[in-house]
PDB file of N, CA and C in Angstrom:
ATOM      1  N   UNK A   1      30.565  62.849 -20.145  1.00  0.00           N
ATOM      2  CA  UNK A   1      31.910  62.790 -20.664  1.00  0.00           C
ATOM      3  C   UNK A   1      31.842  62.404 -22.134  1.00  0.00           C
ATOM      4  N   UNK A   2      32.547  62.988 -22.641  1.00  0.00           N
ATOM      5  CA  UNK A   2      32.949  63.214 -23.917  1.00  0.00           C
ATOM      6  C   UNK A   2      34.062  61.929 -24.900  1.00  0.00           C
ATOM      7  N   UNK A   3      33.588  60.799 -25.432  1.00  0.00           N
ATOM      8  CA  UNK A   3      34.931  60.039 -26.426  1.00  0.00           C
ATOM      9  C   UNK A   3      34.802  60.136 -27.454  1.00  0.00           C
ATOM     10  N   UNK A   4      35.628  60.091 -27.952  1.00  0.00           N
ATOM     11  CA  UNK A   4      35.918  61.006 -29.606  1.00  0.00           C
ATOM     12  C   UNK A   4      36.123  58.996 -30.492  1.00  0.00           C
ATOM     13  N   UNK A   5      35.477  59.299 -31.302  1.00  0.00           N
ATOM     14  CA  UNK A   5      35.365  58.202 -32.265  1.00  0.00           C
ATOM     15  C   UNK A   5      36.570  57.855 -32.658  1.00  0.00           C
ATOM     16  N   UNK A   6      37.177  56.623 -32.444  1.00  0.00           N
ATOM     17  CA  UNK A   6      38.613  56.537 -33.543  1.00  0.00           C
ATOM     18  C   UNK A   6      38.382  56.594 -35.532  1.00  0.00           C
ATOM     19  N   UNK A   7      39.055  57.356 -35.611  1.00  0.00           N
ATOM     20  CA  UNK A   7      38.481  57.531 -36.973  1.00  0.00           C
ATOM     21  C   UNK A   7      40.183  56.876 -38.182  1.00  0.00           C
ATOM     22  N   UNK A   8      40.153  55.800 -38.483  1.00  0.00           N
ATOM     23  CA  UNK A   8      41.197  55.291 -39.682  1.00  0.00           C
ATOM     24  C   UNK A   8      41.947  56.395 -39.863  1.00  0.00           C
ATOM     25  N   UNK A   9      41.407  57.118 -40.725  1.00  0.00           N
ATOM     26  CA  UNK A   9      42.031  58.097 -41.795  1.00  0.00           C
ATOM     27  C   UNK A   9      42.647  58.873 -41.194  1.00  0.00           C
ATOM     28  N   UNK A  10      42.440  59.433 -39.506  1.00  0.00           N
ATOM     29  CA  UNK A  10      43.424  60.460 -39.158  1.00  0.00           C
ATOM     30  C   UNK A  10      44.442  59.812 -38.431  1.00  0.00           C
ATOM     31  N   UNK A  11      45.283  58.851 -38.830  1.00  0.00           N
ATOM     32  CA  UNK A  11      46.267  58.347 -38.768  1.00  0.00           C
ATOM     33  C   UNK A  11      47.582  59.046 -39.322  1.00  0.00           C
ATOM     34  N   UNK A  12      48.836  59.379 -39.187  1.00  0.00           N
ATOM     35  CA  UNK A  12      49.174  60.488 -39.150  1.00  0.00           C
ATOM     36  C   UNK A  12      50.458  59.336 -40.685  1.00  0.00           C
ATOM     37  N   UNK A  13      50.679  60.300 -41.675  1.00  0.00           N
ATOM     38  CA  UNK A  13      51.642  59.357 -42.958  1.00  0.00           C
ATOM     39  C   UNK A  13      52.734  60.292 -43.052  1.00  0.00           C
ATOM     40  N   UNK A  14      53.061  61.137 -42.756  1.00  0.00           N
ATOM     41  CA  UNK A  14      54.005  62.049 -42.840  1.00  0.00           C
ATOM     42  C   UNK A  14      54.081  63.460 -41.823  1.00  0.00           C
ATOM     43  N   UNK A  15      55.099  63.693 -41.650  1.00  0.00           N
ATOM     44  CA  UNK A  15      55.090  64.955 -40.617  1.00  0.00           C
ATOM     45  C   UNK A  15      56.096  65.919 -41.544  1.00  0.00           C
ATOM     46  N   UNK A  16      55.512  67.436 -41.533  1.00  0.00           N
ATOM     47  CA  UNK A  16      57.339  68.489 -42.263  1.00  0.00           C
ATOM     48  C   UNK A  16      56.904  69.669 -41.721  1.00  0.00           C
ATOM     49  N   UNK A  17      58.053  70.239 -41.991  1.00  0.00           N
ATOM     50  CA  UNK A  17      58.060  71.597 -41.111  1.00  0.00           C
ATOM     51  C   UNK A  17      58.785  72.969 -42.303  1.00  0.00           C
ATOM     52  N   UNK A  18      58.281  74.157 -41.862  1.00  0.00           N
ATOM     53  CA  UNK A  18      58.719  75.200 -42.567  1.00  0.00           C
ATOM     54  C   UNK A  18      59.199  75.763 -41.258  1.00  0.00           C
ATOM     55  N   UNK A  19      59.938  77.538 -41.651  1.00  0.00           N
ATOM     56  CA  UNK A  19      60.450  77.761 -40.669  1.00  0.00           C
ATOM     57  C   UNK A  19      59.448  77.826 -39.624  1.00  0.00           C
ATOM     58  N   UNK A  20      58.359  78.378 -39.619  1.00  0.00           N
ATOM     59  CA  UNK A  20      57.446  78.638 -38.143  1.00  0.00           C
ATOM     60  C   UNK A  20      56.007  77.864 -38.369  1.00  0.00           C
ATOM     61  N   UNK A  21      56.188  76.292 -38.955  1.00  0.00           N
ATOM     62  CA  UNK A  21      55.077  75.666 -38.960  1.00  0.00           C
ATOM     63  C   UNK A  21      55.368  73.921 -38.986  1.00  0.00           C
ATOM     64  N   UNK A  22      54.191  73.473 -38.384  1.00  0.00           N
ATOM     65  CA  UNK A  22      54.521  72.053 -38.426  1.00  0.00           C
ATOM     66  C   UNK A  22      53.379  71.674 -39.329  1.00  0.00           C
ATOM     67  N   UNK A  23      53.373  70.526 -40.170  1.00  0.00           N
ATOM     68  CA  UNK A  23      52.646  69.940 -41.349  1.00  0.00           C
ATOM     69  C   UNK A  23      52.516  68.577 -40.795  1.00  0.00           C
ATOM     70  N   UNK A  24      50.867  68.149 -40.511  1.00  0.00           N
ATOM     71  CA  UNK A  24      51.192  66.674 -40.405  1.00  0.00           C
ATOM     72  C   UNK A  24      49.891  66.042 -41.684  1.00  0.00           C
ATOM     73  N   UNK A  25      50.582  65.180 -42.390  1.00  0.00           N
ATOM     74  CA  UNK A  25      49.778  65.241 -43.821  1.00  0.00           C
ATOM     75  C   UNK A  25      48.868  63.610 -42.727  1.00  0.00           C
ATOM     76  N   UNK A  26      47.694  63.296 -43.194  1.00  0.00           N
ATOM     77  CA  UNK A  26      46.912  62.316 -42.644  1.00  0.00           C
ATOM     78  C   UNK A  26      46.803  61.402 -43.874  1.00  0.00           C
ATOM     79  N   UNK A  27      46.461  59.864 -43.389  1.00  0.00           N
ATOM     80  CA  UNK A  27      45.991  58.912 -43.813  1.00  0.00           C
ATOM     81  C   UNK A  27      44.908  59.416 -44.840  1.00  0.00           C
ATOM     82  N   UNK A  28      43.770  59.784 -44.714  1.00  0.00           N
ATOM     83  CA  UNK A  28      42.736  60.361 -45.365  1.00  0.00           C
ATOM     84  C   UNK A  28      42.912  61.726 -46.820  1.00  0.00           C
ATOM     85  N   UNK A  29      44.219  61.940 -46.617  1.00  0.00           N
ATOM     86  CA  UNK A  29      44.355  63.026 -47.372  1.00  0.00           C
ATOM     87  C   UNK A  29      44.243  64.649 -46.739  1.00  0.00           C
ATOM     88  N   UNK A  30      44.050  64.937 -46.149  1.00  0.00           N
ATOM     89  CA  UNK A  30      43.958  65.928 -45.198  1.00  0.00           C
ATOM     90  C   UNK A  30      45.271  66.271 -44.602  1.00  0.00           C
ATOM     91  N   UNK A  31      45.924  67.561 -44.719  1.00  0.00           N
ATOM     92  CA  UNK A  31      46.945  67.923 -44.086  1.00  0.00           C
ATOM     93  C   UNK A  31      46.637  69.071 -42.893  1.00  0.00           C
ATOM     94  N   UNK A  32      46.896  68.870 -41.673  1.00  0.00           N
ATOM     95  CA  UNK A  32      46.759  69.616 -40.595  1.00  0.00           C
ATOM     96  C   UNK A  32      48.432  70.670 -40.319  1.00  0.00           C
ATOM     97  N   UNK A  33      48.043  72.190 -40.131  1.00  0.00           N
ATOM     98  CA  UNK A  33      49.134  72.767 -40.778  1.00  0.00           C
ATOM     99  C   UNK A  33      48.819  73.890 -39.565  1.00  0.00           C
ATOM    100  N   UNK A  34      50.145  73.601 -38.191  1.00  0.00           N
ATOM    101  CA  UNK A  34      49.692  74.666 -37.144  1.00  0.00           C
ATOM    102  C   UNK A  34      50.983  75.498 -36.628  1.00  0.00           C
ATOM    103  N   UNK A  35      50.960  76.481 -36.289  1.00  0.00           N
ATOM    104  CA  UNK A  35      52.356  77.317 -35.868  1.00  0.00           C
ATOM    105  C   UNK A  35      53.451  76.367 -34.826  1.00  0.00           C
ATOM    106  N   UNK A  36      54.852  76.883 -35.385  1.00  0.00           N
ATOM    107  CA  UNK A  36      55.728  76.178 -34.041  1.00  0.00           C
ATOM    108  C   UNK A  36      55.729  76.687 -32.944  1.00  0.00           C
ATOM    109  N   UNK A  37      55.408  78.012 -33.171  1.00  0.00           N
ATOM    110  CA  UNK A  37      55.100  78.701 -31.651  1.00  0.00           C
ATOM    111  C   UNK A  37      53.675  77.851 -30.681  1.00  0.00           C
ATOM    112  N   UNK A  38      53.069  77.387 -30.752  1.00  0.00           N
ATOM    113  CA  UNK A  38      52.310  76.586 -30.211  1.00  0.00           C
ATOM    114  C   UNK A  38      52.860  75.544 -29.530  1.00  0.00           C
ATOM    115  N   UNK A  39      53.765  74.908 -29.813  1.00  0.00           N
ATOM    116  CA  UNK A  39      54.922  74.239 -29.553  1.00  0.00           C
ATOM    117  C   UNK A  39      56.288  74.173 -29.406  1.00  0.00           C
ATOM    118  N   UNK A  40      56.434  74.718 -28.096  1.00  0.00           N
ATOM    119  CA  UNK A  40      57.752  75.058 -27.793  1.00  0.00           C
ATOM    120  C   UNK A  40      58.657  74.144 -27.863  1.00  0.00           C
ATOM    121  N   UNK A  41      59.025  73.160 -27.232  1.00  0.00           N
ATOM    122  CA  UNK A  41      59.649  71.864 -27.640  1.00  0.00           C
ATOM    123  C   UNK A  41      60.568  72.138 -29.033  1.00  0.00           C
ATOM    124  N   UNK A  42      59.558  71.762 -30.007  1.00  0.00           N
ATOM    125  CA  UNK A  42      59.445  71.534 -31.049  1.00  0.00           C
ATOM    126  C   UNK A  42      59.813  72.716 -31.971  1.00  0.00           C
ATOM    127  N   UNK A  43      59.795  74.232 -31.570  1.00  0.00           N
ATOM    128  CA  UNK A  43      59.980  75.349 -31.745  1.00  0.00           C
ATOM    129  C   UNK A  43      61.438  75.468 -31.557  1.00  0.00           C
ATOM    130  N   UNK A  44      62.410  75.009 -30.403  1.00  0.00           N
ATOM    131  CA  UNK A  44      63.370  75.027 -29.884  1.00  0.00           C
ATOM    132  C   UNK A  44      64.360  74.412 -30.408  1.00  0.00           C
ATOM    133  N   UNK A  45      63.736  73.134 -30.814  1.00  0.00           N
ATOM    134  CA  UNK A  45      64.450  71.766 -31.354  1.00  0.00           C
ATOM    135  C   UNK A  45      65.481  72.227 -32.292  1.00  0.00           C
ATOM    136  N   UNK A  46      66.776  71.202 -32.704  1.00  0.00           N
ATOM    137  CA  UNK A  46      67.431  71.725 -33.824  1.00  0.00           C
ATOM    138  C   UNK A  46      66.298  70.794 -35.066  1.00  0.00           C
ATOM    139  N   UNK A  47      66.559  70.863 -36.647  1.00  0.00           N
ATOM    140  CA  UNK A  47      65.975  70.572 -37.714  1.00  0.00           C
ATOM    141  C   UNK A  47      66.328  69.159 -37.532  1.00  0.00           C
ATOM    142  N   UNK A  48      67.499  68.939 -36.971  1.00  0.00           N
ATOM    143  CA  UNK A  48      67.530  67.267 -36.791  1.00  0.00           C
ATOM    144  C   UNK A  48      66.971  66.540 -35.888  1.00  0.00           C
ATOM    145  N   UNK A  49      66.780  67.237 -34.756  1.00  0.00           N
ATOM    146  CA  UNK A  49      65.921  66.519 -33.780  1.00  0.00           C
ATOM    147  C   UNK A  49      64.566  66.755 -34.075  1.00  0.00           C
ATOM    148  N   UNK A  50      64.338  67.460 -35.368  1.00  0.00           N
ATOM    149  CA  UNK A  50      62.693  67.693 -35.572  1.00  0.00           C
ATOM    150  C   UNK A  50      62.268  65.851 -36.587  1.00  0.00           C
ATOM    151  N   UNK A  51      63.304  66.190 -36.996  1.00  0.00           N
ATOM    152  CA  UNK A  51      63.065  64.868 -38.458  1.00  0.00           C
ATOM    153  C   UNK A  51      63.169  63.760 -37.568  1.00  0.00           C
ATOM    154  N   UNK A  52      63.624  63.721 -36.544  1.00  0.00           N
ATOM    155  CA  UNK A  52      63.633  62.141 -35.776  1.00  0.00           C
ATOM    156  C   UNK A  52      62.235  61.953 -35.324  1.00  0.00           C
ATOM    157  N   UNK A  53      61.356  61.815 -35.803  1.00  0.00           N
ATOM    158  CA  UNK A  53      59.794  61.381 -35.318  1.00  0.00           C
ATOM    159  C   UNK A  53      59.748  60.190 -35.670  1.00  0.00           C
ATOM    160  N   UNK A  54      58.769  59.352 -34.564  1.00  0.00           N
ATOM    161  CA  UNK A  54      58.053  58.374 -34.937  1.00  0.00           C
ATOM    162  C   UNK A  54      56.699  57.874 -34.694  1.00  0.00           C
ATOM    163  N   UNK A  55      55.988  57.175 -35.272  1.00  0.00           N
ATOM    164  CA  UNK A  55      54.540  57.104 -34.907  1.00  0.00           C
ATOM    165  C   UNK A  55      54.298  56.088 -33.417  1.00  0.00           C
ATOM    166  N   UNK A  56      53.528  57.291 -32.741  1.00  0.00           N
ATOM    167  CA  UNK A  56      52.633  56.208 -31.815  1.00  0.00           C
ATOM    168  C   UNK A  56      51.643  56.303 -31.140  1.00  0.00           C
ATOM    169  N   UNK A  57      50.756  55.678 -30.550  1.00  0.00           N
ATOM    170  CA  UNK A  57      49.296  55.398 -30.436  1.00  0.00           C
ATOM    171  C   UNK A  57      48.916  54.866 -31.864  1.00  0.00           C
ATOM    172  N   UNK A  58      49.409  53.710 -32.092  1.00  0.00           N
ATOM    173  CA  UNK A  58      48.694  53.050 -33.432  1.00  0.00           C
ATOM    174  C   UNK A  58      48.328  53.906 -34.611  1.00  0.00           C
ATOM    175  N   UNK A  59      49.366  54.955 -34.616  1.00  0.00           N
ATOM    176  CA  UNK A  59      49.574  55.911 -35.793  1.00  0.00           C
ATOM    177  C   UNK A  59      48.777  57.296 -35.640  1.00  0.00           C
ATOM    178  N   UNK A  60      48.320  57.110 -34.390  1.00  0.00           N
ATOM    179  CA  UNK A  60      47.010  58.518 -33.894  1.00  0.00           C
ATOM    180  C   UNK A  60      48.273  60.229 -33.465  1.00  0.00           C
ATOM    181  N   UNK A  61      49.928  59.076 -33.143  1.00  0.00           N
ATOM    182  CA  UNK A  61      50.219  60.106 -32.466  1.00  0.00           C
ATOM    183  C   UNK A  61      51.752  60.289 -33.102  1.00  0.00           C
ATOM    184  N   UNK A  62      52.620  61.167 -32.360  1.00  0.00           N
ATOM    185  CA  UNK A  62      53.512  61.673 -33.030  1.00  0.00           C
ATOM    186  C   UNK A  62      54.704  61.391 -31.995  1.00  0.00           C
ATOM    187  N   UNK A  63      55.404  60.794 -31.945  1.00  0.00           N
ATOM    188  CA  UNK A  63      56.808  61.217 -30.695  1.00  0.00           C
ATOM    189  C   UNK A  63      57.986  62.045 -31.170  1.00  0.00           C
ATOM    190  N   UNK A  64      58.708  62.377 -30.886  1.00  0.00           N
ATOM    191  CA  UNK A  64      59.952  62.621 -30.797  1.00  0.00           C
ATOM    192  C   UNK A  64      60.902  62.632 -29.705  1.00  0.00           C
ATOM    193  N   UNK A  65      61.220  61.509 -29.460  1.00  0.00           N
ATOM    194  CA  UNK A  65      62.294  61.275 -28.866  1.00  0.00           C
ATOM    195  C   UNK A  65      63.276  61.690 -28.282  1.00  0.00           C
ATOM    196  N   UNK A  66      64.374  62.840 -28.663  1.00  0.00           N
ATOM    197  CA  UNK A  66      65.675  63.493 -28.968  1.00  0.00           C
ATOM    198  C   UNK A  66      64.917  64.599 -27.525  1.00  0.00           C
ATOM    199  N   UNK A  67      63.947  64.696 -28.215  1.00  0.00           N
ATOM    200  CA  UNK A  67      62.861  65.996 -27.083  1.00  0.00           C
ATOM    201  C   UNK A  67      61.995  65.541 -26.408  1.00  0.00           C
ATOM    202  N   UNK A  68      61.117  64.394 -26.314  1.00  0.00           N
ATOM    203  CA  UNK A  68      60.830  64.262 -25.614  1.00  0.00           C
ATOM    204  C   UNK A  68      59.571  64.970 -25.769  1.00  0.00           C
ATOM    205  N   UNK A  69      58.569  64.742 -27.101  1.00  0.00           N
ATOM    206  CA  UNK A  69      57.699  65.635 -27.241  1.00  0.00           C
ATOM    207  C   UNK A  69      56.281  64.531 -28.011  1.00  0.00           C
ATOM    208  N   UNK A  70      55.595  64.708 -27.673  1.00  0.00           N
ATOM    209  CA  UNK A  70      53.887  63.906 -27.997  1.00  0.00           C
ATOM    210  C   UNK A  70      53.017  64.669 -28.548  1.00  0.00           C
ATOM    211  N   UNK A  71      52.425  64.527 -29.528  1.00  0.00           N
ATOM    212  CA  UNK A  71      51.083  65.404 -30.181  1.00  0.00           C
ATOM    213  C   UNK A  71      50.312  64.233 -30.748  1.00  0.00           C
ATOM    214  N   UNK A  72      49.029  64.565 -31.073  1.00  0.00           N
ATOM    215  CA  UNK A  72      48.236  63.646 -30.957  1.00  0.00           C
ATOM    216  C   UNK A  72      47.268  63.944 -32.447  1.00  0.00           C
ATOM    217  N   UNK A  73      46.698  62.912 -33.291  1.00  0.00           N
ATOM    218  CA  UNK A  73      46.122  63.878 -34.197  1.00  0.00           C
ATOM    219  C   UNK A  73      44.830  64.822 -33.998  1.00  0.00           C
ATOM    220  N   UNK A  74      44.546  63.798 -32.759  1.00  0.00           N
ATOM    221  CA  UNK A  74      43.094  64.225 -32.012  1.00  0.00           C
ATOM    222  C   UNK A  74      43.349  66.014 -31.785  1.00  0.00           C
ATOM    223  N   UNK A  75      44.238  65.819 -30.569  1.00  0.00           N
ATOM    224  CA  UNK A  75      44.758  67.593 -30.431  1.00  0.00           C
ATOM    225  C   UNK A  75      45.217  68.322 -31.457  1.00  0.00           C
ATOM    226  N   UNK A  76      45.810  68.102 -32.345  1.00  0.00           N
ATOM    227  CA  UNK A  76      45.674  69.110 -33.616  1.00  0.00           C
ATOM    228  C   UNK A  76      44.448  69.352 -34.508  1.00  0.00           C
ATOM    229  N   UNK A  77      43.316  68.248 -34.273  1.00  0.00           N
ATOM    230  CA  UNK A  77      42.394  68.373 -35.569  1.00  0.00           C
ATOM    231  C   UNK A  77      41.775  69.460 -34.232  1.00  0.00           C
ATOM    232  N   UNK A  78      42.162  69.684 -33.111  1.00  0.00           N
ATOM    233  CA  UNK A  78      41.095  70.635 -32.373  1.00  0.00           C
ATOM    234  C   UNK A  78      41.243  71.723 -32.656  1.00  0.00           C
ATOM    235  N   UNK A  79      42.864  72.202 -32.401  1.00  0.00           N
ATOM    236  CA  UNK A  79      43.510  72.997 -32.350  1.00  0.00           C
ATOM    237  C   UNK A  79      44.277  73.236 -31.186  1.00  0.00           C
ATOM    238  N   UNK A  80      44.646  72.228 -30.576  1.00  0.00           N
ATOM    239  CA  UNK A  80      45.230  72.409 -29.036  1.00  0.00           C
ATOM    240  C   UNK A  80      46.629  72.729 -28.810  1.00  0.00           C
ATOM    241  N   UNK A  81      46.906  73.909 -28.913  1.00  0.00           N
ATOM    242  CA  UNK A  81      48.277  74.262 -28.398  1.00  0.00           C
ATOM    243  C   UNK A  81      48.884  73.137 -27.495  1.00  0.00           C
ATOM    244  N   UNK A  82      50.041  73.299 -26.903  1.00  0.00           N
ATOM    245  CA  UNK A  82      50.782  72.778 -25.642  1.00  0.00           C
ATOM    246  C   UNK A  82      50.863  73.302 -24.665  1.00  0.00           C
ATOM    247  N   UNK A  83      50.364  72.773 -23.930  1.00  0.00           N
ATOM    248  CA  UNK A  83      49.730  73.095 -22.757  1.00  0.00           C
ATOM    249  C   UNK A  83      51.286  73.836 -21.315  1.00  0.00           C
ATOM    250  N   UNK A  84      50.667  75.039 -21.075  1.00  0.00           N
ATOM    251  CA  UNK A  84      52.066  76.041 -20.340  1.00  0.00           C
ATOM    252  C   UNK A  84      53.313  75.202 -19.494  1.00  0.00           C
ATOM    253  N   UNK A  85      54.462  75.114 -19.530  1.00  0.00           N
ATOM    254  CA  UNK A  85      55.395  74.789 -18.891  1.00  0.00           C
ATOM    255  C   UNK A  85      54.802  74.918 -17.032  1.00  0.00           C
ATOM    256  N   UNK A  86      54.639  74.718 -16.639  1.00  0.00           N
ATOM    257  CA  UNK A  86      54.099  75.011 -14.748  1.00  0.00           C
ATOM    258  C   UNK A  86      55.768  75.708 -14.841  1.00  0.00           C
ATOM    259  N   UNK A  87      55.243  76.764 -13.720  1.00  0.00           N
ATOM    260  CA  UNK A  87      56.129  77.655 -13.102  1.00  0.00           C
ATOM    261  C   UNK A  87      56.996  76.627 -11.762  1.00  0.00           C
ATOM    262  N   UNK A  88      58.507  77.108 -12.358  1.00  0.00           N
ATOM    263  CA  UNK A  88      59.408  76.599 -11.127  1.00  0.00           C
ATOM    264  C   UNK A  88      59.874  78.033 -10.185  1.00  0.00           C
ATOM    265  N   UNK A  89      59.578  77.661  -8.988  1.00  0.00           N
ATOM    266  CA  UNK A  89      59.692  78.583  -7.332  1.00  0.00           C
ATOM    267  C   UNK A  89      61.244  78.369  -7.133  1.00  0.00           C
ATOM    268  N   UNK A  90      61.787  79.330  -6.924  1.00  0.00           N
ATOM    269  CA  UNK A  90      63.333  79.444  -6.706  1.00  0.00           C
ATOM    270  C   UNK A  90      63.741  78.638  -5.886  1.00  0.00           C
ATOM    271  N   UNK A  91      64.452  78.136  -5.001  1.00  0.00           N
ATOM    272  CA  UNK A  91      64.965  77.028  -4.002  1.00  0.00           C
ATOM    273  C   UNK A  91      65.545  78.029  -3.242  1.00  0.00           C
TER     274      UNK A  91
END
């Protein structure tokens, strides 16, 4: 099994968005810059429920609240999409 080093610098100092991208600029200087389509949530969201973020996991991670949405800096420095909605069976 695999643990990934905590590393300072990818601590997340700012988050912004264009129309079909999310920007999360890092502690270290490094900006990680990945499609909204990867993220549906967040893709969906209005521009105001995008700007309501706040940091957590001791600055490693990202919330938003309004949605109800988590990213991590770990999973973006990979490249990890969001993982498929599971299929709902009719009732």
């Amino acid at each position: 099994m695999h643990v990934s080093e905590v590393k300072p610098g990818e601590r997340v100092k700012d988050v912004h968005f264009t129309e079909d991208t999310l920007a999360v600029d890092l502690v270290d200087g490094r900006t990680i810059i990945v499609p909204l389509a990867w993220y549906p949530k967040l893709l969906e969201a209005t521009a105001e429920q995008r700007l309501n973020w706040k940091l957590s996991g001791a600055g490693y991670g990202i919330h938003w609240p309004d949605i109800d949405e988590d990213l991590s800096t770990e999973g973006l420095l990979r490249g990890a999409p969001a993982a498929p909605e599971p299929m709902r069976t009719p009732r």
